[in-house]
Protein backbone atom coordinates (compact mmCIF):
# COMPACT_ATOMS: atom_id res chain seq x y z
CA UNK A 1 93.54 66.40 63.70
CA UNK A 2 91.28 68.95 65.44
CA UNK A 3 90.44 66.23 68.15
CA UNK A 4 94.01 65.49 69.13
CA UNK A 5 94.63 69.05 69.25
CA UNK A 6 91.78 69.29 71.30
CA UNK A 7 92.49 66.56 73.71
CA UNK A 8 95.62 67.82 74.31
CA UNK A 9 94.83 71.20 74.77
CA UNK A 10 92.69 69.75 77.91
CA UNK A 11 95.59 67.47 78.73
CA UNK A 12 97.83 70.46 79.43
CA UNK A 13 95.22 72.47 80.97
CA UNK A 14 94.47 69.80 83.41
CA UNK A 15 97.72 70.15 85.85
CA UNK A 16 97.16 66.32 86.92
CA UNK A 17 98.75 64.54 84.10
CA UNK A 18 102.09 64.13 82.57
CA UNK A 19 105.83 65.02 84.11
CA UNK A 20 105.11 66.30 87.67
CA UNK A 21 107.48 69.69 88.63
CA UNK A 22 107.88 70.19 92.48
CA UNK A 23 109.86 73.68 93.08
CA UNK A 24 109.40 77.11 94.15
CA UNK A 25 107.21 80.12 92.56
CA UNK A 26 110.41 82.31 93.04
CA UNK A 27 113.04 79.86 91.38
CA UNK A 28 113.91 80.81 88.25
CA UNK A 29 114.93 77.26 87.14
CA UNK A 30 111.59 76.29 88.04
CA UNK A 31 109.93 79.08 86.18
CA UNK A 32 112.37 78.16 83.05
CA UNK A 33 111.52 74.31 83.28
CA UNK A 34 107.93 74.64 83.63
CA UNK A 35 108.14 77.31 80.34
CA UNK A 36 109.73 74.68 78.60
CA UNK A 37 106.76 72.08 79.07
CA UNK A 38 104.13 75.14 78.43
CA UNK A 39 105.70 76.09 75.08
CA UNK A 40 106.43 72.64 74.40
CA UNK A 41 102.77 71.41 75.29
CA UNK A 42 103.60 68.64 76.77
CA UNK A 43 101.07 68.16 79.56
CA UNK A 44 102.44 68.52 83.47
CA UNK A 45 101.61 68.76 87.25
CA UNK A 46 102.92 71.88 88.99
CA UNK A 47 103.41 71.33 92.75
CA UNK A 48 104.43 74.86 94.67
CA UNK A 49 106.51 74.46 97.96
CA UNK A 50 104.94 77.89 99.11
CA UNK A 51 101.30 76.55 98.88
CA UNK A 52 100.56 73.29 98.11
CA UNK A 53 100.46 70.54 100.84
CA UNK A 54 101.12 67.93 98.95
CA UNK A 55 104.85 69.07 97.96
CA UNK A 56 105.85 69.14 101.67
CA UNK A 57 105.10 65.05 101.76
CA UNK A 58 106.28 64.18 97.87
CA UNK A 59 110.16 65.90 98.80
CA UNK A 60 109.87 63.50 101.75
CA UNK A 61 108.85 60.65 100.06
CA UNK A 62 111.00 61.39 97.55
CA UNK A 63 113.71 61.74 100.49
CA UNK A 64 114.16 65.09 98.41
CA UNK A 65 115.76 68.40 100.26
CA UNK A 66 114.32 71.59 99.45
CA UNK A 67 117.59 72.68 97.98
CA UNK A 68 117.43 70.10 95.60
CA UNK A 69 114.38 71.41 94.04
CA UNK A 70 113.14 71.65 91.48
CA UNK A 71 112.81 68.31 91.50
CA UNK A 72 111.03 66.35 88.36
CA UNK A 73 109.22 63.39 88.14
CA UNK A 74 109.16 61.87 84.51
CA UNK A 75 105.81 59.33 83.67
CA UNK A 76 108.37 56.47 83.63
CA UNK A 77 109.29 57.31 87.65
CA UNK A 78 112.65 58.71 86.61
CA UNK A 79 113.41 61.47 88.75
CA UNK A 80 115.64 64.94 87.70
CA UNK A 81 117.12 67.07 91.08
CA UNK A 82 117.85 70.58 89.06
CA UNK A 83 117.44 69.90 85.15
CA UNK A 84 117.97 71.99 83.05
CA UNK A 85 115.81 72.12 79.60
CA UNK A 86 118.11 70.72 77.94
CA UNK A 87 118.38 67.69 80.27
CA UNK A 88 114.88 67.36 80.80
CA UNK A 89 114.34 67.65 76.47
CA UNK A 90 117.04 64.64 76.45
CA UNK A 91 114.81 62.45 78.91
CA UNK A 92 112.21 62.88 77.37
CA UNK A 93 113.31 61.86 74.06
CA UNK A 94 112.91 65.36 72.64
CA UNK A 95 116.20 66.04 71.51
CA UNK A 96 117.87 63.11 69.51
CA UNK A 97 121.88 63.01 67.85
CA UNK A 98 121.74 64.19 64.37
CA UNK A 99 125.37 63.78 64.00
CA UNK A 100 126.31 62.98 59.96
CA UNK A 101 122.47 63.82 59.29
CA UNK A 102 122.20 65.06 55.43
CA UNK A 103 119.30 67.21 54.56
CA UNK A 104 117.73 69.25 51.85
CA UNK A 105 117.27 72.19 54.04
CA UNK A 106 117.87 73.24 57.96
CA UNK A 107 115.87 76.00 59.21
CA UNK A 108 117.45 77.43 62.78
CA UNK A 109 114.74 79.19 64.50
CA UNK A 110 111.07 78.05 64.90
CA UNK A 111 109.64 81.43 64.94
CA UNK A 112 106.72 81.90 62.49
CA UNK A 113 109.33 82.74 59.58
CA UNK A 114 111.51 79.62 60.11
CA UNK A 115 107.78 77.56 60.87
CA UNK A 116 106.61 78.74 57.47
CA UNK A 117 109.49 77.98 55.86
CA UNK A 118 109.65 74.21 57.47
CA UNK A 119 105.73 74.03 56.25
CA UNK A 120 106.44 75.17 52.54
CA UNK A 121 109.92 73.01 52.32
CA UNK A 122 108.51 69.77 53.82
CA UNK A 123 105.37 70.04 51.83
CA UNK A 124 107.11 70.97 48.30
CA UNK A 125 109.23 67.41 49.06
CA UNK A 126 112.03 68.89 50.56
CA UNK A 127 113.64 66.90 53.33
CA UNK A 128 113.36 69.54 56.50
CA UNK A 129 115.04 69.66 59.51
CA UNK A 130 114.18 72.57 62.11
CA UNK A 131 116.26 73.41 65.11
CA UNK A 132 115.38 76.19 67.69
CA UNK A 133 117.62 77.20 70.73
CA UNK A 134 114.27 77.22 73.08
CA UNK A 135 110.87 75.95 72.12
CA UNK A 136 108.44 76.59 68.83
CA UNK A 137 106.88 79.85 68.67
CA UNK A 138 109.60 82.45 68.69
CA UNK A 139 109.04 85.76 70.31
CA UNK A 140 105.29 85.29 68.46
CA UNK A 141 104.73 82.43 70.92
CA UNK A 142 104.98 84.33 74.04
CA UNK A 143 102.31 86.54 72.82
CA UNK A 144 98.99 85.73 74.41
CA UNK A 145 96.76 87.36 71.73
CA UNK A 146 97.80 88.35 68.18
CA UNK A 147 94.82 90.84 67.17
CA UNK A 148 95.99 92.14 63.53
CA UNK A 149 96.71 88.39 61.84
CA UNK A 150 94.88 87.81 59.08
CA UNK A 151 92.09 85.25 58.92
CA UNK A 152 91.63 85.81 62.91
CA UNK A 153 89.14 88.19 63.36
CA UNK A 154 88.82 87.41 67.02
CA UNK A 155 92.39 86.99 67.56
CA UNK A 156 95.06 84.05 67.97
CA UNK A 157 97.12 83.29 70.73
CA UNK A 158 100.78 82.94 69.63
CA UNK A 159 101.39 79.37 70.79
CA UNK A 160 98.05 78.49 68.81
CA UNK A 161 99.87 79.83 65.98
CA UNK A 162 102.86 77.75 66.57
CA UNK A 163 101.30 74.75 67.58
CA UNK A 164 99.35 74.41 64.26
CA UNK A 165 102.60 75.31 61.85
CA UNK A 166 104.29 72.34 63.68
CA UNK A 167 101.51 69.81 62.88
CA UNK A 168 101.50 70.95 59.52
CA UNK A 169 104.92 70.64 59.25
CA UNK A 170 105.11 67.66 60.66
CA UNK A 171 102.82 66.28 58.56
CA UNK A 172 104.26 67.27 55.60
CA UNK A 173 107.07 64.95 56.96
CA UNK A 174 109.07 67.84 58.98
CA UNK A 175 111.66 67.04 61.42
CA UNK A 176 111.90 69.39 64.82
CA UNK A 177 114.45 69.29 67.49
CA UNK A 178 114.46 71.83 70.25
CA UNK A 179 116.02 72.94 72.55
CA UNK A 180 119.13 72.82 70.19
CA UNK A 181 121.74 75.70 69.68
CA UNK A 182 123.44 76.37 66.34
CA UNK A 183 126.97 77.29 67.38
CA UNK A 184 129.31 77.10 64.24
CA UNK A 185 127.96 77.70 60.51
CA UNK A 186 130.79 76.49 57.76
CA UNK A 187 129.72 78.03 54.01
CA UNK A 188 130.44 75.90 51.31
CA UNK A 189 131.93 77.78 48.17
CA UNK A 190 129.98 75.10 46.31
CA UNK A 191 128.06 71.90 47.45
CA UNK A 192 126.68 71.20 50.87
CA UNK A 193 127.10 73.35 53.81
CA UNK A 194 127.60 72.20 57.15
CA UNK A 195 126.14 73.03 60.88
CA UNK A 196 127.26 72.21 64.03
CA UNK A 197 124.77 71.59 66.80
CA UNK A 198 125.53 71.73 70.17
CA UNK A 199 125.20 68.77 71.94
CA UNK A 200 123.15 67.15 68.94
CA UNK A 201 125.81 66.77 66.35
CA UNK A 202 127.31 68.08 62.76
CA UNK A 203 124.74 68.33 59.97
CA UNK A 204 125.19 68.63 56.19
CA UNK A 205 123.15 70.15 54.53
CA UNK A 206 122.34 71.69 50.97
CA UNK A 207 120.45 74.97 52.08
CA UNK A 208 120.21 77.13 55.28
CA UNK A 209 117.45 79.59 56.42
CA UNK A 210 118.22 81.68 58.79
CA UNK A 211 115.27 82.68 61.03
CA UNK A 212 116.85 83.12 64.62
CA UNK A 213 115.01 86.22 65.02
CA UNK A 214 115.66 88.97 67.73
CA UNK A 215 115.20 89.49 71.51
CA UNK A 216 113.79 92.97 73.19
CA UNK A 217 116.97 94.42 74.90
CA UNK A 218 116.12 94.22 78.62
CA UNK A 219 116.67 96.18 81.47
CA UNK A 220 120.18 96.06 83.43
CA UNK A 221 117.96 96.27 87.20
CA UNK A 222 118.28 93.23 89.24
CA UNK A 223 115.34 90.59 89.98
CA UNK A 224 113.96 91.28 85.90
CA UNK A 225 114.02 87.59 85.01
CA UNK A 226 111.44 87.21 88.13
CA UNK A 227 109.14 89.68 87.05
CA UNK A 228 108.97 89.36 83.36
CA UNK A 229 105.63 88.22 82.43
CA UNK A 230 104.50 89.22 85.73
CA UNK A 231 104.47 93.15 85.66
CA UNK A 232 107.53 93.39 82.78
CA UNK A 233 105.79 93.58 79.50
CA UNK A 234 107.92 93.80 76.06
CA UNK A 235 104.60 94.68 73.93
CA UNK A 236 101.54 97.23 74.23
CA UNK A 237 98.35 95.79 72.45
CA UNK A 238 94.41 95.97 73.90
CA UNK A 239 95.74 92.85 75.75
CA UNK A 240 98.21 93.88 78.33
CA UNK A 241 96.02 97.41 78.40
CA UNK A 242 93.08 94.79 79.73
CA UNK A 243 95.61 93.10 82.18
CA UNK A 244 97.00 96.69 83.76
CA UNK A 245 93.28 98.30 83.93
CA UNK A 246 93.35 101.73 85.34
CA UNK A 247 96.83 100.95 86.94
CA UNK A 248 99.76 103.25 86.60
CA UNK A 249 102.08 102.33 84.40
CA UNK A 250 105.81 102.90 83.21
CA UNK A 251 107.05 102.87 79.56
CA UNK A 252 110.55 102.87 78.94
CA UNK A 253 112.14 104.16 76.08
CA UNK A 254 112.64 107.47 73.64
CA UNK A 255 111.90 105.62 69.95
CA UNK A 256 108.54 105.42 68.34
CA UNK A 257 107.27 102.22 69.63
CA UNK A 258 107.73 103.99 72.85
CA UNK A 259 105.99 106.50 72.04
CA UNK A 260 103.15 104.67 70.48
CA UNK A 261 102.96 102.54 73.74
CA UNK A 262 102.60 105.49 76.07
CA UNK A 263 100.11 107.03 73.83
CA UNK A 264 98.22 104.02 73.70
CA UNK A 265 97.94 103.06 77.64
CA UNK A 266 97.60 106.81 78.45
CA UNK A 267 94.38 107.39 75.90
CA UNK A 268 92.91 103.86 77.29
CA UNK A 269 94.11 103.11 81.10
CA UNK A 270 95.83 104.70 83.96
CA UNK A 271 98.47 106.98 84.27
CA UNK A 272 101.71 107.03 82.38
CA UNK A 273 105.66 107.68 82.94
CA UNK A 274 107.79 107.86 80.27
CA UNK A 275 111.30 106.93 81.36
CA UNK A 276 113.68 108.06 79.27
CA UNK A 277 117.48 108.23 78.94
CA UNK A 278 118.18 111.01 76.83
CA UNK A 279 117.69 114.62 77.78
CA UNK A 280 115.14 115.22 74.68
CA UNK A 281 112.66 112.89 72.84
CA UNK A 282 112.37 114.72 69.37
CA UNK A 283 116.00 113.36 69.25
CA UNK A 284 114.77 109.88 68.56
CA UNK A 285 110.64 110.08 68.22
CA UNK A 286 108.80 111.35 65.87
CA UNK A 287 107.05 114.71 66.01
CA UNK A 288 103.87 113.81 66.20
CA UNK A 289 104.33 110.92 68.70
CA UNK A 290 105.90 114.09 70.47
CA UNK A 291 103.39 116.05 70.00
CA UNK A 292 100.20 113.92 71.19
CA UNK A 293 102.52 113.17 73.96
CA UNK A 294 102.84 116.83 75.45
CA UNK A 295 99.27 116.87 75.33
CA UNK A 296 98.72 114.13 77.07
CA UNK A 297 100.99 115.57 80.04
CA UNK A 298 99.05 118.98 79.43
CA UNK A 299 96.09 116.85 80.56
CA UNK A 300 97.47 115.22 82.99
CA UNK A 301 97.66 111.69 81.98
CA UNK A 302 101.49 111.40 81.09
CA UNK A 303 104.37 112.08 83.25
CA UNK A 304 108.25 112.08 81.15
CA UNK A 305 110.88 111.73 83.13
CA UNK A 306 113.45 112.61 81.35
CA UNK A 307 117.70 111.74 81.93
CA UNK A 308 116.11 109.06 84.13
CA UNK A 309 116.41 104.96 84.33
CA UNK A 310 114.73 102.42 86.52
CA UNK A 311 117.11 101.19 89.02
CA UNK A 312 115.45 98.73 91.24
CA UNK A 313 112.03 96.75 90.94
CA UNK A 314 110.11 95.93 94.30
CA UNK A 315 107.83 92.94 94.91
CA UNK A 316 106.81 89.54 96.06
CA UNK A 317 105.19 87.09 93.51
CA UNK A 318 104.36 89.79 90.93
CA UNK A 319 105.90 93.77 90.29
CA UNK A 320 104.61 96.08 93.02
CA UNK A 321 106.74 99.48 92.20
CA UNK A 322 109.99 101.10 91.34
CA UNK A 323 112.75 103.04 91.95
CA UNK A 324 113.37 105.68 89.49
CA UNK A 325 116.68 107.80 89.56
CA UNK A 326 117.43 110.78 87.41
CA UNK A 327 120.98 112.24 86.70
CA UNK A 328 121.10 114.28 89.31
CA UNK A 329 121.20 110.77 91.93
CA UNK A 330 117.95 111.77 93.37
CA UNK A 331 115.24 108.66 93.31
CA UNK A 332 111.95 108.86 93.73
CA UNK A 333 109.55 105.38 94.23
CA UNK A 334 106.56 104.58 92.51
CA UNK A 335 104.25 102.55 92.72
CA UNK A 336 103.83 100.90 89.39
CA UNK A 337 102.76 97.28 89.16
CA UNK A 338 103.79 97.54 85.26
CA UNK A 339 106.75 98.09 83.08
CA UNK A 340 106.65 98.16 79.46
CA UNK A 341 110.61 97.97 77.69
CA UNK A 342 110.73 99.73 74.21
CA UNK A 343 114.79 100.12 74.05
CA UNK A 344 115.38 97.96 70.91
CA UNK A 345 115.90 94.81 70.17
CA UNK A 346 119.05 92.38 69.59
CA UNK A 347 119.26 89.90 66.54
CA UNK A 348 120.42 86.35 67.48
CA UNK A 349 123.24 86.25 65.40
CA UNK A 350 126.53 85.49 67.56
CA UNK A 351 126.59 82.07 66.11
CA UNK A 352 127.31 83.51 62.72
CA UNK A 353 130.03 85.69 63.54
CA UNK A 354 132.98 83.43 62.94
CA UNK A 355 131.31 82.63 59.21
CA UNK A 356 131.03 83.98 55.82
CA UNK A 357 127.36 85.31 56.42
CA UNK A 358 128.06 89.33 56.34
CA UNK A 359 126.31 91.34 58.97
CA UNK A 360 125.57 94.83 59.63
CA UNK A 361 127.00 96.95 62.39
CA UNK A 362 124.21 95.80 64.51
CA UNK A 363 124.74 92.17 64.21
CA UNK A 364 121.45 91.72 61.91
CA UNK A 365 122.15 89.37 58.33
CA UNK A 366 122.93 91.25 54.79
CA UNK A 367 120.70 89.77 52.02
CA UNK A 368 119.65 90.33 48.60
CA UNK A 369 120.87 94.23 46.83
CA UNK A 370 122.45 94.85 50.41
CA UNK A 371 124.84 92.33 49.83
CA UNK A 372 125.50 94.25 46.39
CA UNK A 373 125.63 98.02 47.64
CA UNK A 374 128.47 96.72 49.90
CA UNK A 375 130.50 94.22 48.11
CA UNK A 376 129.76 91.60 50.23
CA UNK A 377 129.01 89.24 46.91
CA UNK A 378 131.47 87.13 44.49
CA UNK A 379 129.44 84.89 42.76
CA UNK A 380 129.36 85.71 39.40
CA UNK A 381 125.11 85.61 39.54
CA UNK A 382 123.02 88.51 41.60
CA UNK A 383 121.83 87.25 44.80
CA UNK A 384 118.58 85.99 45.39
CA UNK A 385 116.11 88.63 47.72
CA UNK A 386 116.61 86.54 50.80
CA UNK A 387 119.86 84.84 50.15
CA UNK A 388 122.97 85.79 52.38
CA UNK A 389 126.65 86.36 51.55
CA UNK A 390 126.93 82.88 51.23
CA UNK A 391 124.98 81.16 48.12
CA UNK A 392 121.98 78.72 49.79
CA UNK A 393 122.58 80.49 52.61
CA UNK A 394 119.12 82.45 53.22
CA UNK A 395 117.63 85.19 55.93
CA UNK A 396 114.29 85.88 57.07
CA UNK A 397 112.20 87.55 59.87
CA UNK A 398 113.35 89.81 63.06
CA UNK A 399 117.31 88.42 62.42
CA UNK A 400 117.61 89.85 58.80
CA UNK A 401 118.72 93.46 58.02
CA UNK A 402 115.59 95.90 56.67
CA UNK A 403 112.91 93.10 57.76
CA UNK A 404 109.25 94.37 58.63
CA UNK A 405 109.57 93.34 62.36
CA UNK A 406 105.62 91.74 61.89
CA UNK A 407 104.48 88.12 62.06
CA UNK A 408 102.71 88.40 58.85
CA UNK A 409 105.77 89.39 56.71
CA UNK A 410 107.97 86.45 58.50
CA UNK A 411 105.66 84.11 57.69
CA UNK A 412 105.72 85.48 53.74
CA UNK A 413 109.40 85.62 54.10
CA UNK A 414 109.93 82.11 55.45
CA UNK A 415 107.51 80.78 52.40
CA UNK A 416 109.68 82.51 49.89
CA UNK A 417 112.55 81.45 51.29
CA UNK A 418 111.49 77.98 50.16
CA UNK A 419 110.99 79.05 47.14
CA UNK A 420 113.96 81.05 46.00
CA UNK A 421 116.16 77.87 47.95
CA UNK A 422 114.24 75.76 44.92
CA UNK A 423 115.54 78.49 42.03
CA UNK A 424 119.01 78.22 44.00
CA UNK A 425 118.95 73.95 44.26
CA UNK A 426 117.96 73.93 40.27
CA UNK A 427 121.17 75.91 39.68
């Protein structure tokens, strides 16, 4: 197992073998596609119009225009003008119909909650099916270095992580399908429950975990797409500190995890602005984030800018600087080759909103007492911790009300998910 992880691992990293990509470094499509195959790890060639001479002469071979790009070339000589993931997933045999499938248990998400639970269900005999709207990994996967997960004392990149729930779960006997989007959720009031896949087909099914988890609220400044992961950062750890060096740096946001951010890159790299909204950050940080911060400005290493958003980012291949505007209209530019955006996050929960599953007013699921404390139960039995308004229905991770938003306590949640859907199956 270690050696086809291994040989793979240099497969991918080689950029001369598997599915060849010829596009742009600016096109977003491109950037999405070649994501795709990254997170995926399926191994592929990466030919750049801007710089590499050989994509010049494969478009004309190809008798390809430049506007048709990005163009794909599959191992089997099949070739995709403008694919989309989800057409390039289908080609590639990725994605397969489900429709009439009957399982034990489907877990929508892949994250590390909804890979745990797909790990403890397939190994405890459970027959597993795991969607996810993207690729495996979850928000965890984009991270290039978890430092703080246990049994990693040097650290673990979050596709790593990913990559070895899947083989586990797939050995357990684990089904995966991605990229495939849950759109409609119908609850039993007893017996199976049934989910509609987009493009893939209606399943039945006897339980449901719910582990869609969240995504970081963004910026509304045009071009962010092109710079995230390229001078937009949604996390502050010694990793992106490394990446930024003694570079200025902008944090936006008023809560904690803004503060802690800006506290963090001030005390250990360059300078820091604090962009912030509101007129006053003891509204919405604690005082002694607030505190440490006015020190920080006393010694010169923080700048807050308060009443003020980012309205325009400026650059080529990678951030360069921005154009800050207070309330007053007056901008100032800055040249700041890094962002980091602390302004919340969003739980991927619009698919449930036409079902039974309760949510709060934020769009995150009810479970367990919650369900209780606001009559959002009828069975005649208390609800399991993790179960939803719906019975066999269960939440866990970023997408369920009162989670600990850490990969550690998704992946606990995700196993006991398992477990409680046993208790709920022996019913």
């Amino acid at each position: 197992m270690r050696a086809f992880l291994l040989r793979r691992a240099r497969l991918q990293a080689s950029g001369s073998v598997g599915v060849l990509v010829i596009g742009s470094r600016y096109s977003a499509e491109a950037l999405r596609l070649r994501e795709f195959l990254s997170r995926s790890r399926y191994p592929l060639t990466w030919e750049d119009v801007e710089s590499s001479p050989d994509a010049e002469r494969l478009l004309h071979e190809f008798k390809v225009g430049a506007d048709e790009t990005p163009l794909v070339v599959l191992p089997s000589g099949q070739m995709m003008r403008k694919p989309t993931p989800e057409d390039l997933a289908a080609a590639l045999g990725v994605v397969r119909p489900l429709d009439g499938e009957i399982v034990d248990v489907v877990i929508v998400g892949a994250g590390p909650g909804g890979l745990a639970a797909a790990v403890y269900g397939a190994s405890e005999g459970l027959r597993t099916l795991v969607i996810d709207s993207a690729a495996p990994g979850g928000q965890a996967g984009t991270s290039s270095r978890i430092e703080n997960y246990m049994g990693f004392p040097f650290g673990i990149s979050g596709q790593d992580l990913a990559d070895g729930a899947i083989i586990q779960a797939e050995k357990f006997g684990a089904s995966l399908v991605a990229p495939a989007y849950a759109s409609r959720l119908t609850c039993a009031e007893t017996g199976p429950h049934t989910l509609e896949v987009a493009g893939v087909g209606t399943i039945v099914t006897r339980c449901v975990v719910i582990a869609t988890g969240a995504t970081y609220r963004k910026l509304d400044v045009p071009r962010l797409k092109e710079f995230e992961g390229r001078g937009i950062y949604y996390a502050a750890t010694q990793v992106e500190r490394t990446l930024c060096g003694i570079a200025p740096i902008a944090v936006v946001g008023a809560g904690n995890s803004a503060g802690q951010a800006a506290v963090f890159m001030a005390e250990n790299g360059g300078h820091v602005y604090l962009v912030v909204r509101g007129s006053d950050l003891a509204r919405t940080m604690s005082n002694y984030l607030v505190q440490r911060i006015e020190s920080l400005q006393t010694e010169g290493k923080v700048t807050v800018l308060l009443q003020s958003q980012i309205t325009e980012l400026h650059g080529e291949d990678r951030l360069e600087g921005v154009t800050i505007r207070n309330a007053a209209g007056e901008a100032r530019f800055e040249p700041i080759p890094s962002i980091f955006v602390m302004i919340g996050a969003l739980p991927c929960t619009d698919w449930l909103k036409d079902s039974r599953v309760a949510l709060d007013e934020k769009g995150f699921v009810y479970t367990g007492t919650d369900l209780l404390a606001r009559d959002h139960w009828t069975a005649e039995r208390p609800p399991f911790f993790l179960e939803t308004s719906c019975p066999g229905i269960f939440a866990v991770g970023d997408a369920r009300s009162g989670s600990i938003k850490r990969v550690a306590s998704a992946v606990g949640e995700g196993s006991m998910a398992i477990a409680l859907a046993h208790q709920y199956l022996a019913l």
